[in-house]
N, C-alpha and C. Protein backbone atom coordinates (compact mmCIF):
# COMPACT_ATOMS: atom_id res chain seq x y z
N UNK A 1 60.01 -122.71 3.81
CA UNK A 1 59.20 -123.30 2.80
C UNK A 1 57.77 -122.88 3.05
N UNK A 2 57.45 -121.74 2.32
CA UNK A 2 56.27 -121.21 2.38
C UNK A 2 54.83 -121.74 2.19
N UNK A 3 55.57 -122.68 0.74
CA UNK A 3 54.03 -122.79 0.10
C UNK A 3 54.60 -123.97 0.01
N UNK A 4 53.63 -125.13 0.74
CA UNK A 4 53.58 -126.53 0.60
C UNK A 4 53.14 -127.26 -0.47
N UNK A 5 52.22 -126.51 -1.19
CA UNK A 5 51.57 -126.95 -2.03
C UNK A 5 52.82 -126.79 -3.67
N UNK A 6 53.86 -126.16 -3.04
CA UNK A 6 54.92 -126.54 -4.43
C UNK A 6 55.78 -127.64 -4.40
N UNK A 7 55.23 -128.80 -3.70
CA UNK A 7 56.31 -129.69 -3.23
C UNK A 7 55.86 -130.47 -4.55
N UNK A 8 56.72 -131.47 -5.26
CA UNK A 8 56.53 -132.39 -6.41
C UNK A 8 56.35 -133.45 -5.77
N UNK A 9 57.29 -133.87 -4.62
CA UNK A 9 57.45 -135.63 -4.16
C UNK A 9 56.46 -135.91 -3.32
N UNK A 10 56.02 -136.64 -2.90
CA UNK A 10 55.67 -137.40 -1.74
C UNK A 10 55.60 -138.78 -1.52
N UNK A 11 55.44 -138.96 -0.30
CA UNK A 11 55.33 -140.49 -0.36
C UNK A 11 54.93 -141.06 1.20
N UNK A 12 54.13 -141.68 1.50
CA UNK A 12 53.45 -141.95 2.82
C UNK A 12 54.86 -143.61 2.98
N UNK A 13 55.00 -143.08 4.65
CA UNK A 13 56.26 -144.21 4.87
C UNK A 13 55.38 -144.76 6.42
N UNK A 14 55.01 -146.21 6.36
CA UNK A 14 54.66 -146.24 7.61
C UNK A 14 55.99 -146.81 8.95
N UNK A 15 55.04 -146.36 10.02
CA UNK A 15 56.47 -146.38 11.22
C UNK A 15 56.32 -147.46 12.55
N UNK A 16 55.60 -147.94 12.10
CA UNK A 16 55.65 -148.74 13.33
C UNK A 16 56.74 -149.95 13.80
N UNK A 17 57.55 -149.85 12.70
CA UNK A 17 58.92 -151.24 12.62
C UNK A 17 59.90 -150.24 13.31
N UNK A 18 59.94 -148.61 13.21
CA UNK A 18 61.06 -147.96 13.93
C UNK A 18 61.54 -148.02 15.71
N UNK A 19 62.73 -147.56 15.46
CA UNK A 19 62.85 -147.78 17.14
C UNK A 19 61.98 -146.24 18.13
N UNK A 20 61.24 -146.02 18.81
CA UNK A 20 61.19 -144.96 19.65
C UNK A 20 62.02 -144.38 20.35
N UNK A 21 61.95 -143.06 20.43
CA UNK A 21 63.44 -142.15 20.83
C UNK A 21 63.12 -142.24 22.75
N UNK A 22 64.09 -142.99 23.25
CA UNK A 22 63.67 -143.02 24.68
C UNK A 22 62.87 -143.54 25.62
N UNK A 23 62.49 -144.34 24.94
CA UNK A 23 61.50 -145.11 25.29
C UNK A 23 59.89 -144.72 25.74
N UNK A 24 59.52 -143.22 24.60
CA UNK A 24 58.51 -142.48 24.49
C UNK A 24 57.64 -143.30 23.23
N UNK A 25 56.60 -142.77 22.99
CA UNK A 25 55.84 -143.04 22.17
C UNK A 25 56.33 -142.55 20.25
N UNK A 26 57.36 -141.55 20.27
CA UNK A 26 58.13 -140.96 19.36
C UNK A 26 59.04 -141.27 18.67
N UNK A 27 58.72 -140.93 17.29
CA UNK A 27 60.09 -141.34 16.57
C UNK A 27 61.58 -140.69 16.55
N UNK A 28 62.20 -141.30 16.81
CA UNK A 28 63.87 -140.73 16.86
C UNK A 28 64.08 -139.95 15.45
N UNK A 29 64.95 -138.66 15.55
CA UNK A 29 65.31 -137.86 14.50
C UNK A 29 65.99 -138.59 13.48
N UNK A 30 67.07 -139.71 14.12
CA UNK A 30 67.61 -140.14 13.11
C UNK A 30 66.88 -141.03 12.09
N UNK A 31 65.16 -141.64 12.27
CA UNK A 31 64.79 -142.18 11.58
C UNK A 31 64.06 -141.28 10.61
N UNK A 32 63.88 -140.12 11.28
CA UNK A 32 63.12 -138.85 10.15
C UNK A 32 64.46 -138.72 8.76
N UNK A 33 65.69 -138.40 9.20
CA UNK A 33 66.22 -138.55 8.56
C UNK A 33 66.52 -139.47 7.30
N UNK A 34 66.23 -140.75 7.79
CA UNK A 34 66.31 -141.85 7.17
C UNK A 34 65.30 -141.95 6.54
N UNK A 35 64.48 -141.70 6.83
CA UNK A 35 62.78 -141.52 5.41
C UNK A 35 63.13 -140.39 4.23
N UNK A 36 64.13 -139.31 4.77
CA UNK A 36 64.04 -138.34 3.83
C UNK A 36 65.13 -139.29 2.87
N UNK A 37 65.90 -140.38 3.15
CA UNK A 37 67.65 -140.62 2.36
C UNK A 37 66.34 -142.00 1.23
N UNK A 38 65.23 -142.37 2.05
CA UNK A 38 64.25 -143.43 0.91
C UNK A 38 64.03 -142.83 -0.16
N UNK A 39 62.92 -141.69 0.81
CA UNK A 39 62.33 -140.80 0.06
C UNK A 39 62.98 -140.02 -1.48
N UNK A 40 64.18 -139.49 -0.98
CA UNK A 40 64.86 -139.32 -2.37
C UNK A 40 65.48 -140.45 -3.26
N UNK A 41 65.37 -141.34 -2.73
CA UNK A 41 65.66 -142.53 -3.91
C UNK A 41 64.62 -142.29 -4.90
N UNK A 42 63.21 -142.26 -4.00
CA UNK A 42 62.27 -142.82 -4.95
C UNK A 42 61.89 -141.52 -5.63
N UNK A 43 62.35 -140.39 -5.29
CA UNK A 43 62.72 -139.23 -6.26
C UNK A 43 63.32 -139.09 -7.03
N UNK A 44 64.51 -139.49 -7.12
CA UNK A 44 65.11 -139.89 -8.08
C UNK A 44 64.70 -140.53 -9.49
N UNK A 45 64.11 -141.98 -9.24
CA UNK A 45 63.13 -142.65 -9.64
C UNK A 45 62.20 -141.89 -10.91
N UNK A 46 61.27 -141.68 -9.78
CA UNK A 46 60.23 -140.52 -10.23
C UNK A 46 60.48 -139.62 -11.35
N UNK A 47 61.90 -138.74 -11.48
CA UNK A 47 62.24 -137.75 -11.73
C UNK A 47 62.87 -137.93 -13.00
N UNK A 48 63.48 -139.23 -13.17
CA UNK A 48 64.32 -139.55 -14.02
C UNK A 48 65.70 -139.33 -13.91
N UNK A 49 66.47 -139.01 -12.63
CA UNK A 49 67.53 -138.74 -12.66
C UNK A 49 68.91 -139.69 -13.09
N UNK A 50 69.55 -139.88 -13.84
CA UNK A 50 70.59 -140.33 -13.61
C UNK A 50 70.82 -141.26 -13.07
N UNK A 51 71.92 -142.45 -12.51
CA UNK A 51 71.93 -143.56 -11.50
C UNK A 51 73.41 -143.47 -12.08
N UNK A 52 74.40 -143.98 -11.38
CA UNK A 52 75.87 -143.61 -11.35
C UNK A 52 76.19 -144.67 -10.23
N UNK A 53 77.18 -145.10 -10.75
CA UNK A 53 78.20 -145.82 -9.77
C UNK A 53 79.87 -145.41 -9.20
N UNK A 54 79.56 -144.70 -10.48
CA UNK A 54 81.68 -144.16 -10.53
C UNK A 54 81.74 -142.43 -9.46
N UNK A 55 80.15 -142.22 -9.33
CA UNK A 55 79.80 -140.71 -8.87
C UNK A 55 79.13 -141.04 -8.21
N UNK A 56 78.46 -140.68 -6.74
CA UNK A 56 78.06 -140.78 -5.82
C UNK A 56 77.76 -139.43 -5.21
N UNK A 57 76.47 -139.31 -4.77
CA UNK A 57 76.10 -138.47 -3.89
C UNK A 57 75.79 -138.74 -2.83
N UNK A 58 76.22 -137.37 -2.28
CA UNK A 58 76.38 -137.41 -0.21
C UNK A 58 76.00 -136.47 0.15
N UNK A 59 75.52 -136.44 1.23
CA UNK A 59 75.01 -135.55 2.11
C UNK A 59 76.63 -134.89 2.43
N UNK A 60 76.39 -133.28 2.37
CA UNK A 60 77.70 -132.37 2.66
C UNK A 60 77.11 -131.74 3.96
N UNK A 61 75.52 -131.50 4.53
CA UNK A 61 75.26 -131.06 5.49
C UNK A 61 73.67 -131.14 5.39
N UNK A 62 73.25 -131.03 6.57
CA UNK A 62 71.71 -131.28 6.84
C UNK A 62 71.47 -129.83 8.07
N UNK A 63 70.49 -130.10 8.10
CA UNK A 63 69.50 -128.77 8.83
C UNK A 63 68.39 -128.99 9.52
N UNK A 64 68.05 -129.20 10.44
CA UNK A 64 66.84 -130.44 10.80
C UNK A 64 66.17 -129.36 11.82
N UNK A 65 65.20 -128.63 11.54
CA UNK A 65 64.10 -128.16 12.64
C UNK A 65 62.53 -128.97 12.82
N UNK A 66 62.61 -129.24 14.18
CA UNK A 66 61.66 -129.91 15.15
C UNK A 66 60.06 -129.20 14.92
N UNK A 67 59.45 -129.36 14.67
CA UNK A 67 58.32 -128.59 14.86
C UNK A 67 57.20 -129.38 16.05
N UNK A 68 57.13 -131.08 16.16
CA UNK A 68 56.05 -131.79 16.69
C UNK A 68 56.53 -133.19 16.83
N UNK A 69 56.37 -133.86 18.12
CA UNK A 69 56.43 -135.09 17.87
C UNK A 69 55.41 -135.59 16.68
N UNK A 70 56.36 -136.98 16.32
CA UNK A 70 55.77 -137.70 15.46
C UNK A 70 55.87 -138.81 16.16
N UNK A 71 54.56 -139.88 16.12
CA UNK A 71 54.30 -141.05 16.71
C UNK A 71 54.51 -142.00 16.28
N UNK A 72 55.41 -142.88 16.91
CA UNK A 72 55.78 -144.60 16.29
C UNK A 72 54.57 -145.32 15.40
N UNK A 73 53.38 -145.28 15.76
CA UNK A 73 52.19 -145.66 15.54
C UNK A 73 51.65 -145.00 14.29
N UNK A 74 51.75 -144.13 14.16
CA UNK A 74 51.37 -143.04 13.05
C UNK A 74 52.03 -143.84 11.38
N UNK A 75 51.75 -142.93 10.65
CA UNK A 75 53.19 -142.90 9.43
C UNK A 75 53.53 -141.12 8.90
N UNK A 76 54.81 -141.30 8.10
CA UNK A 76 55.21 -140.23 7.82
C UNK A 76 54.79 -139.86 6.55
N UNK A 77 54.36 -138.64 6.35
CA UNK A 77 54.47 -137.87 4.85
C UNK A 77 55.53 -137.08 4.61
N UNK A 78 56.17 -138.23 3.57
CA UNK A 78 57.69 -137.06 3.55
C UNK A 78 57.26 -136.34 1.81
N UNK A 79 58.06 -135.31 1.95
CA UNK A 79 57.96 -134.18 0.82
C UNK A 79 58.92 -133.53 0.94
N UNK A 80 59.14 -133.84 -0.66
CA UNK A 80 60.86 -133.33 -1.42
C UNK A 80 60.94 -131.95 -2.19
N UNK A 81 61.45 -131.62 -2.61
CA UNK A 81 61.85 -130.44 -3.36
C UNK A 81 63.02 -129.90 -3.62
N UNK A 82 63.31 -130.28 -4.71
CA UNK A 82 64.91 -129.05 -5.32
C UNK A 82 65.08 -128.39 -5.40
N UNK A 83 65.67 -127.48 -4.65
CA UNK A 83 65.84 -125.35 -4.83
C UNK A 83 66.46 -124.97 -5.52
N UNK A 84 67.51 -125.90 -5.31
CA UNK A 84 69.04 -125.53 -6.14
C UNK A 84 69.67 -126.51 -6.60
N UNK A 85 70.70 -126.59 -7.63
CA UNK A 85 71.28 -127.41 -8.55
C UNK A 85 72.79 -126.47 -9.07
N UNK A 86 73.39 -126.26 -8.14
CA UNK A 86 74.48 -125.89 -8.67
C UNK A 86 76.06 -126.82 -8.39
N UNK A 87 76.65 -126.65 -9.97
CA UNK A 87 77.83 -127.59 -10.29
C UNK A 87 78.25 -128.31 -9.33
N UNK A 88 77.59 -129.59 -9.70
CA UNK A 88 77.73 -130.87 -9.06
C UNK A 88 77.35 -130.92 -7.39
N UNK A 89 76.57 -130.02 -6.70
CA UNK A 89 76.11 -130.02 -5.87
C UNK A 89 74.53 -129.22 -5.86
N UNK A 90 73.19 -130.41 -5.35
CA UNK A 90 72.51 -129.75 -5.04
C UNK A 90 71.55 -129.32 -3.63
N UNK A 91 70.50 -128.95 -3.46
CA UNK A 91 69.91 -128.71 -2.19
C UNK A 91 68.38 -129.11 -2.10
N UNK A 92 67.75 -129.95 -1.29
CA UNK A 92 66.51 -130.39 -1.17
C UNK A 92 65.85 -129.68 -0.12
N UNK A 93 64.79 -129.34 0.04
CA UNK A 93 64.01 -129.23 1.04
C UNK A 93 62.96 -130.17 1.02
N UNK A 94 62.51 -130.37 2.67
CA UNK A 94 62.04 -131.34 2.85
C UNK A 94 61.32 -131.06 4.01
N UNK A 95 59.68 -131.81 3.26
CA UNK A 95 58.99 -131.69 5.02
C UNK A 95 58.61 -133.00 5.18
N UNK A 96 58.46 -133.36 6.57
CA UNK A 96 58.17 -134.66 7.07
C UNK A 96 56.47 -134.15 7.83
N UNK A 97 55.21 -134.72 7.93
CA UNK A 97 54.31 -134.84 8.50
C UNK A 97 53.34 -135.65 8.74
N UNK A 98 53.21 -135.72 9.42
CA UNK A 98 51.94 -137.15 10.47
C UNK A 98 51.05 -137.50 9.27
N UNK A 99 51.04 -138.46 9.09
CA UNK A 99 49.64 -139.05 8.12
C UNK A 99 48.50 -138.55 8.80
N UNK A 100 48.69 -138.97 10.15
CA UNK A 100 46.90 -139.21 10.71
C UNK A 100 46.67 -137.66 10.64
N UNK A 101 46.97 -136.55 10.65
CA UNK A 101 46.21 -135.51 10.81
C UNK A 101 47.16 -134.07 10.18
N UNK A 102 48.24 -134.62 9.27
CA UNK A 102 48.77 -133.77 8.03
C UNK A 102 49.97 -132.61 9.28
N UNK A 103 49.72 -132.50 10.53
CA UNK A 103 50.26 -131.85 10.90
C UNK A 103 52.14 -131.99 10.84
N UNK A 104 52.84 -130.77 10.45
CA UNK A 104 54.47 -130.67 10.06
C UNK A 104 54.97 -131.37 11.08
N UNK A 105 55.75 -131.79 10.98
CA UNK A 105 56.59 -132.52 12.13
C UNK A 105 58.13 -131.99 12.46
N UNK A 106 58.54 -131.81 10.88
CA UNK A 106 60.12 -131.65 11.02
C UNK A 106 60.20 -130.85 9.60
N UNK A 107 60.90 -129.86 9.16
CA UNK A 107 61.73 -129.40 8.25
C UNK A 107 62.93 -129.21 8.05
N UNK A 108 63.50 -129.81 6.59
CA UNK A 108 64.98 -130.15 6.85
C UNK A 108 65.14 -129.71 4.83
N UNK A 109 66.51 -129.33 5.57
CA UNK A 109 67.41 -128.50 4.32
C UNK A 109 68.65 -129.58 4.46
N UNK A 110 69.08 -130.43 3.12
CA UNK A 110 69.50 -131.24 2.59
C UNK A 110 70.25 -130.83 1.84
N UNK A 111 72.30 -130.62 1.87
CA UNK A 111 72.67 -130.37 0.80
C UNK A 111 73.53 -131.16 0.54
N UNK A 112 73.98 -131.67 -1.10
CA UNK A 112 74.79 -132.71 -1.55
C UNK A 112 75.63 -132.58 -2.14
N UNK A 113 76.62 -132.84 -2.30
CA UNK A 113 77.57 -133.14 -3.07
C UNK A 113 78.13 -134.42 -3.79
N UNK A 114 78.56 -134.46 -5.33
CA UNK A 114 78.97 -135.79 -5.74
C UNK A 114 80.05 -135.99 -5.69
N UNK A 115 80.65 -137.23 -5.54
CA UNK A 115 82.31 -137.30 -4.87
C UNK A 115 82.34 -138.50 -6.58
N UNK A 116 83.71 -138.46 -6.37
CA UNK A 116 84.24 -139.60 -7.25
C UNK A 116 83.81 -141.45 -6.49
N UNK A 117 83.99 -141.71 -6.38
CA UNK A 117 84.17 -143.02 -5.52
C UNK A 117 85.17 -143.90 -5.64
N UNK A 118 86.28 -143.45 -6.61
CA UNK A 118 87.60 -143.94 -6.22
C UNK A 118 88.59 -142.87 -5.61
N UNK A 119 88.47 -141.95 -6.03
CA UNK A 119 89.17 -140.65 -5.26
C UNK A 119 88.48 -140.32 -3.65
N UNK A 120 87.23 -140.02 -3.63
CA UNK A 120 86.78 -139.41 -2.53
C UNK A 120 86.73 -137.99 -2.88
N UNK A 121 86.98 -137.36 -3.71
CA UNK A 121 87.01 -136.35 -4.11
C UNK A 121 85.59 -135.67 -4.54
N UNK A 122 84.96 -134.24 -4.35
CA UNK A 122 83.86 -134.01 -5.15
C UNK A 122 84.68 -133.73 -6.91
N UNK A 123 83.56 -133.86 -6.96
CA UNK A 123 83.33 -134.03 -8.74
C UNK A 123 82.42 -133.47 -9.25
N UNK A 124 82.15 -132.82 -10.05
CA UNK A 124 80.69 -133.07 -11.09
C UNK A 124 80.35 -133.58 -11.86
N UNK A 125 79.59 -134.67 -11.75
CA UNK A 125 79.45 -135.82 -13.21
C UNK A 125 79.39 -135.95 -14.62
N UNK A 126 79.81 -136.30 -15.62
CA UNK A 126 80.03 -136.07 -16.41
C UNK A 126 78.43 -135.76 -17.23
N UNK A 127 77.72 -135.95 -16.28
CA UNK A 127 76.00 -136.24 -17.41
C UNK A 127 75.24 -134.93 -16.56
N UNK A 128 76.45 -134.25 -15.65
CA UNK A 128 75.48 -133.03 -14.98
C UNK A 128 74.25 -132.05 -15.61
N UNK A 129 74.68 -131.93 -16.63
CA UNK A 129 73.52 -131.55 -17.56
C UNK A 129 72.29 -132.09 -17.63
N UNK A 130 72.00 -133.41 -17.74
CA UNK A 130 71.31 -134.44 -18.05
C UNK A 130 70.47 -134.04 -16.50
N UNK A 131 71.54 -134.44 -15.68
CA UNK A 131 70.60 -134.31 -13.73
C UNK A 131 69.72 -133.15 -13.85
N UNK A 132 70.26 -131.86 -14.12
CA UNK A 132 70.01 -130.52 -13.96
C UNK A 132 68.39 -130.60 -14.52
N UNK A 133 68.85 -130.94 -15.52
CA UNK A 133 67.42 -130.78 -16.96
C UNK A 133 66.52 -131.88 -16.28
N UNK A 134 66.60 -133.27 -15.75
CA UNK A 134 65.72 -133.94 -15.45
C UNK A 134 64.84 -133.31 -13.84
N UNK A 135 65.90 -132.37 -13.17
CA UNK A 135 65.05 -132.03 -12.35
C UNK A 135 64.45 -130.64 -12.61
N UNK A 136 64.99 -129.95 -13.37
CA UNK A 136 64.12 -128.76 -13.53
C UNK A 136 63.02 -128.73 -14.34
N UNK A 137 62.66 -130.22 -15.16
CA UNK A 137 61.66 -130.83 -16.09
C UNK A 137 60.82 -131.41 -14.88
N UNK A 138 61.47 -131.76 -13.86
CA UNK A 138 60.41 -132.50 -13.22
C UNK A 138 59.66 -131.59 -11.74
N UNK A 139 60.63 -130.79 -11.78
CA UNK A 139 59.68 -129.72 -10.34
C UNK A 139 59.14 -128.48 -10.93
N UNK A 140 57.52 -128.01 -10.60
CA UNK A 140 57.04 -127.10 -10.79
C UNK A 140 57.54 -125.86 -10.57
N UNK A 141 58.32 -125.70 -9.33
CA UNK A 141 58.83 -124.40 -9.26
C UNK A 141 60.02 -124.69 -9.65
N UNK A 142 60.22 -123.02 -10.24
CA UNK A 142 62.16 -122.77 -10.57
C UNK A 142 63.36 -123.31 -9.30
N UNK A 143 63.84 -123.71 -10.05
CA UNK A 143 65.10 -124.43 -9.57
C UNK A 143 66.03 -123.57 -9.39
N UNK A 144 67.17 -122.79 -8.37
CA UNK A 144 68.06 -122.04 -9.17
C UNK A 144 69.11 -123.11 -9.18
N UNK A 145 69.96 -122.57 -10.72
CA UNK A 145 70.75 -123.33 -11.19
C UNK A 145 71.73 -122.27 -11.96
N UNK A 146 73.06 -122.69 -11.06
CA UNK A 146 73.94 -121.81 -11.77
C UNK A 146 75.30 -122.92 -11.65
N UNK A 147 76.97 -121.88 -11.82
CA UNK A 147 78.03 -122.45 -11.31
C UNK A 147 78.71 -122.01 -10.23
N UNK A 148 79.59 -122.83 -9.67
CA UNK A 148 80.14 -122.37 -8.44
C UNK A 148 81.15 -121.33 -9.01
N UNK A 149 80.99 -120.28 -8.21
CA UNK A 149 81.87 -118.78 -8.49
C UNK A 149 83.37 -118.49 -8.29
């Protein structure tokens, strides 16, 4: 993620209620994680996407590179972005960084899939169109968006 300045989301999350990884001054990965699973709610939100009960999206895999501790004390700037949007699965990138002094902390590649929620099965929702168009209306840069081959 080259250019930071194409990110659409953000959102300042403060951290001082989290647990520290080890009993260091640092936040545990799994709570970076957990700012990015807010964070896209309120992207969602934002974006206008869709809201579904019968379809559900899940994390199919994550990607998590370390760049800097981040401090319990501090808060996080998380920042979203959609790359991709293809049939019924898409991909976020995401940076996490220190309020107090903007520096990266973590970059993470986010990809999803929608399952049924009575099957367990992936799916593509019946309003996929609708998702597609609300996020490629709502992020500055191109989205790619195709079908699975």
């Amino acid at each position: 993620m080259a250019d930071a300045s194409a990110f659409r989301f953000e959102q300042r999350m403060p951290l001082r209620h989290t647990d520290a990884f080890g009993g260091t001054p640092f936040v545990h990965g799994g709570v970076m994680l957990a700012l990015t699973e807010v964070a896209l709610d309120a992207y969602d939100r934002e974006a206008g996407l869709p809201s579904h009960r019968e379809v559900l999206r899940f994390q199919s895999h994550t990607e998590m590179r370390y760049r800097a501790p981040l401090r319990w004390d501090d808060a996080a700037i998380v920042r979203l972005r959609c790359v991709e949007a293809i049939e019924g699965s898409l991909r976020f990138e995401c940076e996490l960084a220190a309020a107090s002094d903007g520096t990266v902390v973590a970059r993470i590649n986010h990809r999803y899939v929608y399952v049924d929620a009575q099957s367990g099965r992936a799916t593509v929702p019946h309003d996929w169109s609708a998702i597609v168009h609300a996020i490629t209306q709502y992020e500055p840069a191109p989205v790619q968006v195709g079908a699975l081959s």
